[in-house]
N, C-alpha and C. Protein backbone atom coordinates (compact mmCIF):
# COMPACT_ATOMS: atom_id res chain seq x y z
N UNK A 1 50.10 -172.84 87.01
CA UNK A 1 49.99 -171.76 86.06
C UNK A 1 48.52 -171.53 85.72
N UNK A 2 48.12 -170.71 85.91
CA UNK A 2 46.50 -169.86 85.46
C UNK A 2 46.65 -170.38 83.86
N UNK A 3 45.43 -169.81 83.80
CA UNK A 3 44.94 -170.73 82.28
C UNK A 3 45.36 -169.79 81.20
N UNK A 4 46.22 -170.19 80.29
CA UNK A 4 46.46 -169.32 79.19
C UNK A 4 45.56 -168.54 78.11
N UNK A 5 44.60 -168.72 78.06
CA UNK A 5 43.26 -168.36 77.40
C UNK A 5 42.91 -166.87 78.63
N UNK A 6 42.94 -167.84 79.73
CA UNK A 6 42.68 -166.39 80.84
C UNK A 6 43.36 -165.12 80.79
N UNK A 7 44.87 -165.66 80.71
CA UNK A 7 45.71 -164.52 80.55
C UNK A 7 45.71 -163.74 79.75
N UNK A 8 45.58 -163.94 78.68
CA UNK A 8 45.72 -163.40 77.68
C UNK A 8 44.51 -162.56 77.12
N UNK A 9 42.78 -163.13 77.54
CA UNK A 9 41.63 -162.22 78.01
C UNK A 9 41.78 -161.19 79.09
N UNK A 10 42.51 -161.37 80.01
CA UNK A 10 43.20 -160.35 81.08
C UNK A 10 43.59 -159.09 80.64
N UNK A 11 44.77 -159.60 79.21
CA UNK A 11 45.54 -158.04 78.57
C UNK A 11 44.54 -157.50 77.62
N UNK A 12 43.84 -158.31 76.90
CA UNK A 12 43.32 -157.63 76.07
C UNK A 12 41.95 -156.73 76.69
N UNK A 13 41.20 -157.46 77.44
CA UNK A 13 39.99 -157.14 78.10
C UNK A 13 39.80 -156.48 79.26
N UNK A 14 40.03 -157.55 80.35
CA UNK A 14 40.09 -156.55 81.33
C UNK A 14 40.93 -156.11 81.88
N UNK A 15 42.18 -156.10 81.75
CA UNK A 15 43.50 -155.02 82.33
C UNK A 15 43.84 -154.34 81.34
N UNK A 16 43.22 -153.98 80.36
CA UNK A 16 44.05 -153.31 78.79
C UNK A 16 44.22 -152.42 79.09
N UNK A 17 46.17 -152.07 78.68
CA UNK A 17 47.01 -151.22 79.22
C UNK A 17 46.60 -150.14 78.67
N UNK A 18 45.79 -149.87 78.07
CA UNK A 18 45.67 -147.96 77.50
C UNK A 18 44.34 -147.43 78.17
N UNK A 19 42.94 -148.59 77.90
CA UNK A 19 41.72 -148.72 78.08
C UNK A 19 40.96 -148.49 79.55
N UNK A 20 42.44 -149.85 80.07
CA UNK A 20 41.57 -149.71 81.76
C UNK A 20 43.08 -149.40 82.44
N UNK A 21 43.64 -149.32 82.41
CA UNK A 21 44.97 -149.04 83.05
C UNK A 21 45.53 -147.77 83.11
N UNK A 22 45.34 -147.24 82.01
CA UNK A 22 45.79 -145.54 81.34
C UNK A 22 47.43 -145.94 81.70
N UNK A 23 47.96 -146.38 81.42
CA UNK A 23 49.70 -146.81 80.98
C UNK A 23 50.06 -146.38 79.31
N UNK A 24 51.45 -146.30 79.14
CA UNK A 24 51.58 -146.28 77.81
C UNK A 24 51.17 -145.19 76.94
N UNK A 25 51.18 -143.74 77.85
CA UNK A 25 49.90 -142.89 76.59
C UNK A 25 50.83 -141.71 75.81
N UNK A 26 52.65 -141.99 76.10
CA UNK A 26 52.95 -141.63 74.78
C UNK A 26 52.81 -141.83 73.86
N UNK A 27 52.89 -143.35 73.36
CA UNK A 27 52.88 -143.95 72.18
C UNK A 27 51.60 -143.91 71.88
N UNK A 28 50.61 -143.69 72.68
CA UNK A 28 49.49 -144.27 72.08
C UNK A 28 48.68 -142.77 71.70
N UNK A 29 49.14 -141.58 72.49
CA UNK A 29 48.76 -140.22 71.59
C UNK A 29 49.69 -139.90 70.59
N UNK A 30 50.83 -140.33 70.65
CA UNK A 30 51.83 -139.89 69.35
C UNK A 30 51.92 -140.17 68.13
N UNK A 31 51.71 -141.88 68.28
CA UNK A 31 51.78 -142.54 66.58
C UNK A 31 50.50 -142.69 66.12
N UNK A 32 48.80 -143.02 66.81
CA UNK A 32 48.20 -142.92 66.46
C UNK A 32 47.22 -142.29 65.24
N UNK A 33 48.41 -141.57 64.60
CA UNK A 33 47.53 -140.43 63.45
C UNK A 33 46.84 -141.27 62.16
N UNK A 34 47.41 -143.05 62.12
CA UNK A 34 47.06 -143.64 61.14
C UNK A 34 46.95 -145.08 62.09
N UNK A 35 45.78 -145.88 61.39
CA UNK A 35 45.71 -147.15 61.84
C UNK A 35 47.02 -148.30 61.67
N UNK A 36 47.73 -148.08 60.80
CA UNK A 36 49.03 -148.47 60.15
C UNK A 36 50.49 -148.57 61.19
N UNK A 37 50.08 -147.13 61.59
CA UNK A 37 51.19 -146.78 62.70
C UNK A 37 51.27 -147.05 64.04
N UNK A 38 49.70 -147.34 64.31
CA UNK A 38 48.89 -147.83 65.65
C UNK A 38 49.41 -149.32 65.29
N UNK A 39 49.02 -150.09 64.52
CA UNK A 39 49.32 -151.28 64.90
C UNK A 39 50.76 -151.39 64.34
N UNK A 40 51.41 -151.26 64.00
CA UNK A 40 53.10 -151.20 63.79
C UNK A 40 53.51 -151.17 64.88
N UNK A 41 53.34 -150.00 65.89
CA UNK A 41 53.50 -149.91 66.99
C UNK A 41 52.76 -150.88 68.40
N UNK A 42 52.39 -151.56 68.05
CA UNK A 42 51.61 -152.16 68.99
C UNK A 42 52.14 -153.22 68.88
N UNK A 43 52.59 -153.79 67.81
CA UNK A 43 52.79 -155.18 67.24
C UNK A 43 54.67 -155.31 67.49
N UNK A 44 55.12 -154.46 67.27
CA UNK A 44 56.66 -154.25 67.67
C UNK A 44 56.65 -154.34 69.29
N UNK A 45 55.68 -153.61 70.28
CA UNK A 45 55.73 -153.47 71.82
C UNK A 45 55.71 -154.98 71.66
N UNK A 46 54.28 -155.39 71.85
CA UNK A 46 53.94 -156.89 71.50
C UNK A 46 55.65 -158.11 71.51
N UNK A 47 55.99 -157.65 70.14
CA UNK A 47 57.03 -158.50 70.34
C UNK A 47 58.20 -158.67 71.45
N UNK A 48 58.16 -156.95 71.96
CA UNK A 48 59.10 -157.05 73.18
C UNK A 48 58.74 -157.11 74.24
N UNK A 49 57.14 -157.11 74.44
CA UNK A 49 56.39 -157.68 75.57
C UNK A 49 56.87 -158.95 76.05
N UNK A 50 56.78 -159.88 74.95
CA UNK A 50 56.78 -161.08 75.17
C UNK A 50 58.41 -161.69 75.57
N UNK A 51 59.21 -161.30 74.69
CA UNK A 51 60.84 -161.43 74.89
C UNK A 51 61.25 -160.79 75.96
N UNK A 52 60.71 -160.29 76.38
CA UNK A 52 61.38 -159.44 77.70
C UNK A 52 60.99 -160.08 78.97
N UNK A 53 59.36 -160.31 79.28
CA UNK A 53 58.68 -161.50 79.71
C UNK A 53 59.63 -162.83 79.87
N UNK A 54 59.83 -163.38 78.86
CA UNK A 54 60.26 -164.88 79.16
C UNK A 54 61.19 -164.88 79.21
N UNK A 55 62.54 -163.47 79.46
CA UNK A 55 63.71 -163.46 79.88
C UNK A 55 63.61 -162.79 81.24
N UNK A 56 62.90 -162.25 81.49
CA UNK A 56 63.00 -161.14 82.67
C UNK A 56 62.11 -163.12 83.99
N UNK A 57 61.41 -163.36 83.42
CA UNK A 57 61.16 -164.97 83.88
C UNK A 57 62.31 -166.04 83.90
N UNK A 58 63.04 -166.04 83.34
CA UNK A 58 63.76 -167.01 83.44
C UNK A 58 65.13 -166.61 84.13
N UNK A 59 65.47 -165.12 84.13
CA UNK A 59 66.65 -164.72 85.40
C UNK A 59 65.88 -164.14 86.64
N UNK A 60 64.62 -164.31 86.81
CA UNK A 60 64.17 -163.77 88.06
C UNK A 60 64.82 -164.38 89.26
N UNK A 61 65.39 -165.32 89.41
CA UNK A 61 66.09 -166.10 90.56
C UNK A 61 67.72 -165.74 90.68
N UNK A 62 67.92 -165.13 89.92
CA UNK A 62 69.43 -164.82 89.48
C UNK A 62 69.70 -163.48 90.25
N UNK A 63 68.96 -162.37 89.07
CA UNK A 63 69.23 -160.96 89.32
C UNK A 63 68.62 -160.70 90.68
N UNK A 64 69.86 -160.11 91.43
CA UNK A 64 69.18 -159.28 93.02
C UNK A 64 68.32 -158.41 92.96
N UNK A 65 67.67 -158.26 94.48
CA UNK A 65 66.73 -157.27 94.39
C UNK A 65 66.67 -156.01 94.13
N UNK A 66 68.06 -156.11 94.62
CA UNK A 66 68.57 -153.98 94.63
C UNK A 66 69.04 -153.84 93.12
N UNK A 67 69.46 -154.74 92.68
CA UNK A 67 69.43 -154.10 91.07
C UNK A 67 68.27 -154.62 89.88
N UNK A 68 67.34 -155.43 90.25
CA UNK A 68 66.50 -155.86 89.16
C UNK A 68 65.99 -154.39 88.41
N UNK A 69 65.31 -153.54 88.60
CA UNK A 69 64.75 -152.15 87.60
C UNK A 69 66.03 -152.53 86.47
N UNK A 70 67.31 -152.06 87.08
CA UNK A 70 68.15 -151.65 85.80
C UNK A 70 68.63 -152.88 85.16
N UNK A 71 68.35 -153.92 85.54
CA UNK A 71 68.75 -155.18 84.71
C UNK A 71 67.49 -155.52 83.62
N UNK A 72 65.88 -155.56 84.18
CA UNK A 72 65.21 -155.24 83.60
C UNK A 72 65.54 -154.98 82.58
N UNK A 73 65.79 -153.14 82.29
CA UNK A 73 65.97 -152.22 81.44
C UNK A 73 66.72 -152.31 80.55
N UNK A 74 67.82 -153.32 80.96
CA UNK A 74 68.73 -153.99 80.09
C UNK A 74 68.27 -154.73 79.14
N UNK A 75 67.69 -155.57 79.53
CA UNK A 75 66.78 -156.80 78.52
C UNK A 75 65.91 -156.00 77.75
N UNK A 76 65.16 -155.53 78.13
CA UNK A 76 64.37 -154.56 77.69
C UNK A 76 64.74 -153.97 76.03
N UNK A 77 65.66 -153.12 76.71
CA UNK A 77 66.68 -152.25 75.70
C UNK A 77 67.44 -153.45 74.45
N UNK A 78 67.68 -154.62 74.49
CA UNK A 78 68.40 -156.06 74.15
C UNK A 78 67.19 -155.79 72.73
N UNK A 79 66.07 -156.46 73.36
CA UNK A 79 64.85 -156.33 72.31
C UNK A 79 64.50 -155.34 71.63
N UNK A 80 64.17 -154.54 72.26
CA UNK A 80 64.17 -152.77 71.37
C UNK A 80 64.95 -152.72 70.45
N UNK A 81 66.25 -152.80 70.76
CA UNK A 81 67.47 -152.61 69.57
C UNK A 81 66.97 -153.49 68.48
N UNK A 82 66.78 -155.29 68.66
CA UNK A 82 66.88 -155.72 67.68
C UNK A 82 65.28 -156.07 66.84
N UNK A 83 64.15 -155.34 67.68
CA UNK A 83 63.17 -154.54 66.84
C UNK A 83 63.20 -153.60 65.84
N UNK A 84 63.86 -152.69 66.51
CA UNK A 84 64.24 -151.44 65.85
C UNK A 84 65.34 -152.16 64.65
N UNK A 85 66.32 -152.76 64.57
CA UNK A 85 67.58 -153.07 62.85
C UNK A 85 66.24 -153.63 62.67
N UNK A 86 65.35 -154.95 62.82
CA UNK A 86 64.69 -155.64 62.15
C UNK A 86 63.73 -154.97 61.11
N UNK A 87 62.98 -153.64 62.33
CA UNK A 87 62.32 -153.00 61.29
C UNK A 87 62.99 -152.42 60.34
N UNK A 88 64.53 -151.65 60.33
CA UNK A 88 64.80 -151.26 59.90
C UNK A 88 64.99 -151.53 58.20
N UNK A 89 65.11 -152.95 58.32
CA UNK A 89 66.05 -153.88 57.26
C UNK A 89 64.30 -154.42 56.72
N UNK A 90 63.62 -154.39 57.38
CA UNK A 90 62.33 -154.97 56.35
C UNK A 90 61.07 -154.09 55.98
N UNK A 91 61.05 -153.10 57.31
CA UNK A 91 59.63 -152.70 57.12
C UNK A 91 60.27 -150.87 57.58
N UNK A 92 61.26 -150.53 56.52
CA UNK A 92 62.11 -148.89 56.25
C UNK A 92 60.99 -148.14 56.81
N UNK A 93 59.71 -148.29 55.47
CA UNK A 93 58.65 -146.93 55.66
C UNK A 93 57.88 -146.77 57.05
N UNK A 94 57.87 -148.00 57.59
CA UNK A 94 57.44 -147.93 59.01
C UNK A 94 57.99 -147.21 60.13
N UNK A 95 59.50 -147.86 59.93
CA UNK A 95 60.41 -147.03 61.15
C UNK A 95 60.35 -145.66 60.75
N UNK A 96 60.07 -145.73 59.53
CA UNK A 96 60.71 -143.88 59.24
C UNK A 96 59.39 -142.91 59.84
N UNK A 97 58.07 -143.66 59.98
CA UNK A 97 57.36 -142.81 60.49
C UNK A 97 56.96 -143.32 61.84
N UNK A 98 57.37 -144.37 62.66
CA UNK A 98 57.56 -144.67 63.58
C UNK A 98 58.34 -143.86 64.42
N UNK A 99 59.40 -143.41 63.56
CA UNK A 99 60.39 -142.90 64.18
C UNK A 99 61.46 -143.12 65.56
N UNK A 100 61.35 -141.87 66.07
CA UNK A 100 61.76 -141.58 67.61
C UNK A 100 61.18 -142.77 68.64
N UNK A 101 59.62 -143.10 68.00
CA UNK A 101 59.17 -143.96 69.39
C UNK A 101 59.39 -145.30 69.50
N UNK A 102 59.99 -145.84 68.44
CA UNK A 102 60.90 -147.39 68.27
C UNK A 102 61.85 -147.57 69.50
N UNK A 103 62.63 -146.58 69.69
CA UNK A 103 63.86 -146.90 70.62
C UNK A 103 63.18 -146.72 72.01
N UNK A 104 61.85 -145.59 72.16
CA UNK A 104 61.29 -144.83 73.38
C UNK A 104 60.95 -146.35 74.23
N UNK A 105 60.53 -147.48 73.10
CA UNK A 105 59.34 -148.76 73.92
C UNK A 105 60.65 -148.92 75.36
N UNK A 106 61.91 -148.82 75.13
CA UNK A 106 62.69 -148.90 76.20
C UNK A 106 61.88 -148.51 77.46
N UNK A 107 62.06 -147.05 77.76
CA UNK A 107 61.10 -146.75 78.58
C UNK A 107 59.60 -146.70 78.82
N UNK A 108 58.68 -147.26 78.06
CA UNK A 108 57.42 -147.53 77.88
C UNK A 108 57.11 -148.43 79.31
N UNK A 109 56.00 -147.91 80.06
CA UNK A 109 55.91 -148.35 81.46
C UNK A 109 54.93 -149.82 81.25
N UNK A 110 54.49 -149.82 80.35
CA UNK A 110 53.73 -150.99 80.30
C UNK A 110 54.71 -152.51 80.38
N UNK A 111 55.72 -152.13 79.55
CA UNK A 111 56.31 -153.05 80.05
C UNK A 111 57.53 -153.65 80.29
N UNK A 112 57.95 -152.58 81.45
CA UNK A 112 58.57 -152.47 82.63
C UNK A 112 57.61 -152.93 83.56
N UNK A 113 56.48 -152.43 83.69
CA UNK A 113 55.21 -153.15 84.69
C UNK A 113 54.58 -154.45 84.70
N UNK A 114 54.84 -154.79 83.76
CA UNK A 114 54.55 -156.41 83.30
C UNK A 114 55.86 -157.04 83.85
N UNK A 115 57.36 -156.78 83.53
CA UNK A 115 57.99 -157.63 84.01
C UNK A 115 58.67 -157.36 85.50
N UNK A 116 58.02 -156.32 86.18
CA UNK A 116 58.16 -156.09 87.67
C UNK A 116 56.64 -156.79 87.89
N UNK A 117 55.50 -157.00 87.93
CA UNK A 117 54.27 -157.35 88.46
C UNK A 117 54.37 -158.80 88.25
N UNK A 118 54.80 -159.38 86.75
CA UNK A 118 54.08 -160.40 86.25
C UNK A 118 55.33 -161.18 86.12
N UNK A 119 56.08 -160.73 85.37
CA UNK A 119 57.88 -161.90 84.75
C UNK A 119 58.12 -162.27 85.73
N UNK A 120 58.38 -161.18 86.88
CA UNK A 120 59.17 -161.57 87.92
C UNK A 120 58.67 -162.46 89.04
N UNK A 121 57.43 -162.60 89.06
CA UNK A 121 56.86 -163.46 89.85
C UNK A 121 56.19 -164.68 89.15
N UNK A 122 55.92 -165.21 87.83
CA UNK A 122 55.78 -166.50 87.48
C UNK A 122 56.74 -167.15 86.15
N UNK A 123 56.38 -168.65 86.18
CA UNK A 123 57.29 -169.19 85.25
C UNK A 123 56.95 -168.30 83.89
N UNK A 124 58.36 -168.83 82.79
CA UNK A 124 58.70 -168.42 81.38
C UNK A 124 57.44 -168.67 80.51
N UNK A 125 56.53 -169.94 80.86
CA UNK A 125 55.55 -169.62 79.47
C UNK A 125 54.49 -168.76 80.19
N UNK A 126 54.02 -169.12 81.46
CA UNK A 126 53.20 -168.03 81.52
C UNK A 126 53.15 -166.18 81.56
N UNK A 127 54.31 -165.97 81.23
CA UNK A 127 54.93 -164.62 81.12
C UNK A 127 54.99 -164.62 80.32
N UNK A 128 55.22 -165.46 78.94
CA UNK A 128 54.97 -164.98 77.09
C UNK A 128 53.57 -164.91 76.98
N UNK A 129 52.34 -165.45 77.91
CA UNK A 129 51.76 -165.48 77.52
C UNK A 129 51.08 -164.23 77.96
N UNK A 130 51.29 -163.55 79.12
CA UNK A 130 51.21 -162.49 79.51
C UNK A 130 51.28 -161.54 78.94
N UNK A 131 52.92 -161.17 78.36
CA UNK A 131 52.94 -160.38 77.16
C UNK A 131 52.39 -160.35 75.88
N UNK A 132 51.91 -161.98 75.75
CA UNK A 132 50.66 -161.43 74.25
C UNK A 132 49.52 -160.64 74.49
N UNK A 133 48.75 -160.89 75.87
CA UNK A 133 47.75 -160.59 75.90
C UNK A 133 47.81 -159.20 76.48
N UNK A 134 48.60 -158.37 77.07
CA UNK A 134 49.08 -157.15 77.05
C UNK A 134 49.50 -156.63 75.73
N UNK A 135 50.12 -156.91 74.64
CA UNK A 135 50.66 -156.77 73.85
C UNK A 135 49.55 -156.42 72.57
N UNK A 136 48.93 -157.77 72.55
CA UNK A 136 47.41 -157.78 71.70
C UNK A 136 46.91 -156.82 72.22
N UNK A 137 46.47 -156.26 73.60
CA UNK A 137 45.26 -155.53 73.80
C UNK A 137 45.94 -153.91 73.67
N UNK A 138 47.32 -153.90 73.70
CA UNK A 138 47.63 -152.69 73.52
C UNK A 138 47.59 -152.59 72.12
N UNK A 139 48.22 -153.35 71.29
CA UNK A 139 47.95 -153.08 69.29
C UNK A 139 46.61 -152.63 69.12
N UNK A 140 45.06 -153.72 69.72
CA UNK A 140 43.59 -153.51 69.68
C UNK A 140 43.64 -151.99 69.73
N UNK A 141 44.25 -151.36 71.02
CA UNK A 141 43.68 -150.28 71.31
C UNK A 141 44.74 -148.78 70.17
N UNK A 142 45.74 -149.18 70.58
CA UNK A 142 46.48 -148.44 69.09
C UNK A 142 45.91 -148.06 67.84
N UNK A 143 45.62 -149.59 67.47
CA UNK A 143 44.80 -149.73 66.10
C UNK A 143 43.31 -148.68 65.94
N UNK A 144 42.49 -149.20 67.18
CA UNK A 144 41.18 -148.64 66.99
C UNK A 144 41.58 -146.89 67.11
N UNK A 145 42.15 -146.59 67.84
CA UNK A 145 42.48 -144.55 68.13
C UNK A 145 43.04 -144.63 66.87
N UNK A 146 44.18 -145.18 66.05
CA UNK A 146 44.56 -144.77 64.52
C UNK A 146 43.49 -144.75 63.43
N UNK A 147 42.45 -145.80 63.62
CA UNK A 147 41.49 -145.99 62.85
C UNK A 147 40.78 -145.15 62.79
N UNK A 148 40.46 -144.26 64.15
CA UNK A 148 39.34 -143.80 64.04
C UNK A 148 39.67 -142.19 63.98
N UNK A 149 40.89 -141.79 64.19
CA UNK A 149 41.52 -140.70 63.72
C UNK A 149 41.63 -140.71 62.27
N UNK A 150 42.20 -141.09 61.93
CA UNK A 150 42.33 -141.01 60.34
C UNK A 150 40.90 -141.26 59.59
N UNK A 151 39.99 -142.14 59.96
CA UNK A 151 39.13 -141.99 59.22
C UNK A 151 38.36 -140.89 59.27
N UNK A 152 38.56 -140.11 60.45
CA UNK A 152 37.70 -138.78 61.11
C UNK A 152 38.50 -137.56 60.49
N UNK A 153 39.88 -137.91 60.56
CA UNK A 153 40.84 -136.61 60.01
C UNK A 153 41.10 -136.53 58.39
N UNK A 154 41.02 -137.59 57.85
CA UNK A 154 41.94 -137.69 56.61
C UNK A 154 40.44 -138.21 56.07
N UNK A 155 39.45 -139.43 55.84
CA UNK A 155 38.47 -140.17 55.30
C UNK A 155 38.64 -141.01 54.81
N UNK A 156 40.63 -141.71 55.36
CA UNK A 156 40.76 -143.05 55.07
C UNK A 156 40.76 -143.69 56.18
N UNK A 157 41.37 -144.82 55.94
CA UNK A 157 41.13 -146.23 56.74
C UNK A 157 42.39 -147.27 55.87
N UNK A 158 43.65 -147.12 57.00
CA UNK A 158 44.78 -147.71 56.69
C UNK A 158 45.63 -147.40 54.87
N UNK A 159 45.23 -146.27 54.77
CA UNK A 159 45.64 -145.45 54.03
C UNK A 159 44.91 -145.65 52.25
N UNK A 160 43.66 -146.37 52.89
CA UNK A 160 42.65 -145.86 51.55
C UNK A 160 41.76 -145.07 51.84
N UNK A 161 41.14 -144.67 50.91
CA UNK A 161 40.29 -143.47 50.88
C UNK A 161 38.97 -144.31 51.04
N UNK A 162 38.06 -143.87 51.90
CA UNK A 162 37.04 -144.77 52.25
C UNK A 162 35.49 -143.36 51.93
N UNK A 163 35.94 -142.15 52.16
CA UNK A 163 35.00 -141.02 52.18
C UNK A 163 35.19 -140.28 50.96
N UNK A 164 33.87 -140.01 50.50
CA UNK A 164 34.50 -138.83 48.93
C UNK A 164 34.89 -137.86 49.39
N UNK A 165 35.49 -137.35 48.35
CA UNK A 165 35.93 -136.15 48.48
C UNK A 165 35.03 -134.42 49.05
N UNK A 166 33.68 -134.60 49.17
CA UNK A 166 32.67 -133.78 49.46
C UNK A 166 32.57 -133.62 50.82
N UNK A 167 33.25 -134.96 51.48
CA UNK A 167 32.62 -135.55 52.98
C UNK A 167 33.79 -134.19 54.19
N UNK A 168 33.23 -133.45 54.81
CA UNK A 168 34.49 -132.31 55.67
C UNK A 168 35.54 -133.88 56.42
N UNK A 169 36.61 -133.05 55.70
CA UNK A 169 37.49 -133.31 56.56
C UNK A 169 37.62 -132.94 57.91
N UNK A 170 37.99 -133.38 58.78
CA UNK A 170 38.39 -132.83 60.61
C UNK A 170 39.91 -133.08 60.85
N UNK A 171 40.57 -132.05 60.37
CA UNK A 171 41.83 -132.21 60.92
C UNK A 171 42.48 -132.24 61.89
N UNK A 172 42.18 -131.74 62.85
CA UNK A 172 42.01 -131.53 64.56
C UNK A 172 42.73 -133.04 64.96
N UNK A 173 41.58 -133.96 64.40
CA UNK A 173 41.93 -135.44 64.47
C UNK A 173 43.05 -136.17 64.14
N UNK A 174 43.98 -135.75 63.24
CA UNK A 174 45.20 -136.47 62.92
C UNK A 174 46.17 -135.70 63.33
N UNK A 175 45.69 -134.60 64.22
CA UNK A 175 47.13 -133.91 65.20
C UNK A 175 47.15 -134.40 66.13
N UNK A 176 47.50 -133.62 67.04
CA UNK A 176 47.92 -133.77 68.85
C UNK A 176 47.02 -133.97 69.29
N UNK A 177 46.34 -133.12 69.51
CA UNK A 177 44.81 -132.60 70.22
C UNK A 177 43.78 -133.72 69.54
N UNK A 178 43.76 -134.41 68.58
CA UNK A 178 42.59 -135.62 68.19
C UNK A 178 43.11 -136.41 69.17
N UNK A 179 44.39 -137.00 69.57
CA UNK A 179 44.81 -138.28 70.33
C UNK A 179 44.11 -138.11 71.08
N UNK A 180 43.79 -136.44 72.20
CA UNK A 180 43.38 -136.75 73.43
C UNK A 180 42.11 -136.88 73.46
N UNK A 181 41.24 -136.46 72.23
CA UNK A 181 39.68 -136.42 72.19
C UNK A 181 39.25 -137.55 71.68
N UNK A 182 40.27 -138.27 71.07
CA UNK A 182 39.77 -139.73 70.51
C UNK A 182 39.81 -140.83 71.60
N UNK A 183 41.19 -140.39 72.25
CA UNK A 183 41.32 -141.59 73.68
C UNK A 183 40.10 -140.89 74.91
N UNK A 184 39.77 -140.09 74.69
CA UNK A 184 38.48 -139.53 75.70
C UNK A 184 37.41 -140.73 75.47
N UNK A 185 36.57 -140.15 74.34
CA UNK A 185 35.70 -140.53 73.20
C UNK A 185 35.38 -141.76 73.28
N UNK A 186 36.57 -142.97 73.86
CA UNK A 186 36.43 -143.88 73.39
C UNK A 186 36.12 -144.44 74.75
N UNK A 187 37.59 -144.24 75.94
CA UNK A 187 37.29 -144.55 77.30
C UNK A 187 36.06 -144.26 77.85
N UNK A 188 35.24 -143.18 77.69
CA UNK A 188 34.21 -142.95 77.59
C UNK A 188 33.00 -143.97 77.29
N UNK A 189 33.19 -144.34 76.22
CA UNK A 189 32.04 -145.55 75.93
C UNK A 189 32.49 -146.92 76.88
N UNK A 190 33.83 -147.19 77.24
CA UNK A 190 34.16 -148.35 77.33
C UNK A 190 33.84 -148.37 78.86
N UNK A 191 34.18 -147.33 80.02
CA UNK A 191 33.97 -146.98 80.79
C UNK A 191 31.85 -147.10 81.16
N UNK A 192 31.28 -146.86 79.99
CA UNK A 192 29.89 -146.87 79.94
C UNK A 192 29.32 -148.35 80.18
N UNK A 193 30.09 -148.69 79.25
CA UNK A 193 29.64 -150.29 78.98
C UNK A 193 30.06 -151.18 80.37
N UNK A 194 31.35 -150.96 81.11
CA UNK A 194 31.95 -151.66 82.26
C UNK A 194 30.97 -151.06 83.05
N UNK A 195 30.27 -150.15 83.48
CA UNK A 195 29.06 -149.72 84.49
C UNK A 195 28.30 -150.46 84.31
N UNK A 196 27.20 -150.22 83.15
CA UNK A 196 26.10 -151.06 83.07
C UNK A 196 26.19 -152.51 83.42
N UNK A 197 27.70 -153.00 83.14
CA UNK A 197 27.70 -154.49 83.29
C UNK A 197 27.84 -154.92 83.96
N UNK A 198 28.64 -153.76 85.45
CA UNK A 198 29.11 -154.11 87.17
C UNK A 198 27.48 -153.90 87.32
């Protein structure tokens, strides 16, 4: 088993599913309008990263080849559901603006691609650990596009007011059209920085 420290620098750093991968970019243009919702959402994938991982690992020898996708999808869907009552029953105001994209992580390719690339080909802990570090680097990147929308659109920051009231608002930023100029904006620098450093 590769080194767990490695793996998990892998998801967050250099394979990060939004950053360097471009996977995942419903959720990550949709809920993004608040840092709150970015990591809610990141942190719920996260959890079914990992559960899906160390089950989709531990029947990889079981389930055939011609049906693994939809067995997958099964497990998958197993976790989703009991993300989705969990949030339901603890964290209401979340799901309620979470919404629609709670049940969507089902189909979320990130990870379906983790447990076709990664579950299915190594043991159970190194596949939880897989899914943290996919999981972490997708919340990181959630978080930072919510952060930096809302503080650009609204002049808070996880729903305080961080800018007076004098400072222009940019609303642009906490719609549709900010997701794609913020996930530009950002790949952009990150993309800058991976040049200079190859």
């Amino acid at each position: 088993m590769a080194n767990p420290i490695t793996i998990i620098k892998n998801g967050i750093i250099d394979e990060n599913p939004t950053f360097i991968q471009v996977i995942g970019m419903c959720p990550t243009l949709a809920v993004t309008s608040s840092a709150i919702n970015g990591i809610g959402m990141g942190l719920s994938t996260t959890a079914v990263l990992v559960f899906a991982n160390i089950f989709v690992s531990l029947l990889r020898k079981i389930i055939p080849d011609t049906v693994r996708i939809p067995c997958f999808i099964v497990v998958i869907a197993t976790f989703v559901t009991i993300i989705e009552f969990l949030l339901k029953a603890y964290l209401p105001a979340l799901n309620a603006s979470l919404g629609l994209y709670i049940p969507l992580i089902v189909v979320n390719c990130i990870i379906l691609a983790r447990a076709e690339a990664f579950a299915s080909k190594n043991g159970p802990v190194a596949s939880a650990f897989d899914g943290i570090g996919m999981g972490l680097g997708f919340t990181f990147a959630l978080g930072l596009l919510g952060l930096i929308r809302e503080f650009i659109g609204a002049g808070t920051a996880f729903d305080m007011t961080v800018l007076p009231e004098a400072f222009p608002r940019t609303l642009l930023f906490v719609m549709a059209p900010g997701g794609f100029f913020t996930l530009a904006l950002v790949m952009a620098v990150i993309n800058s920085i991976r040049n200079k450093k190859a």
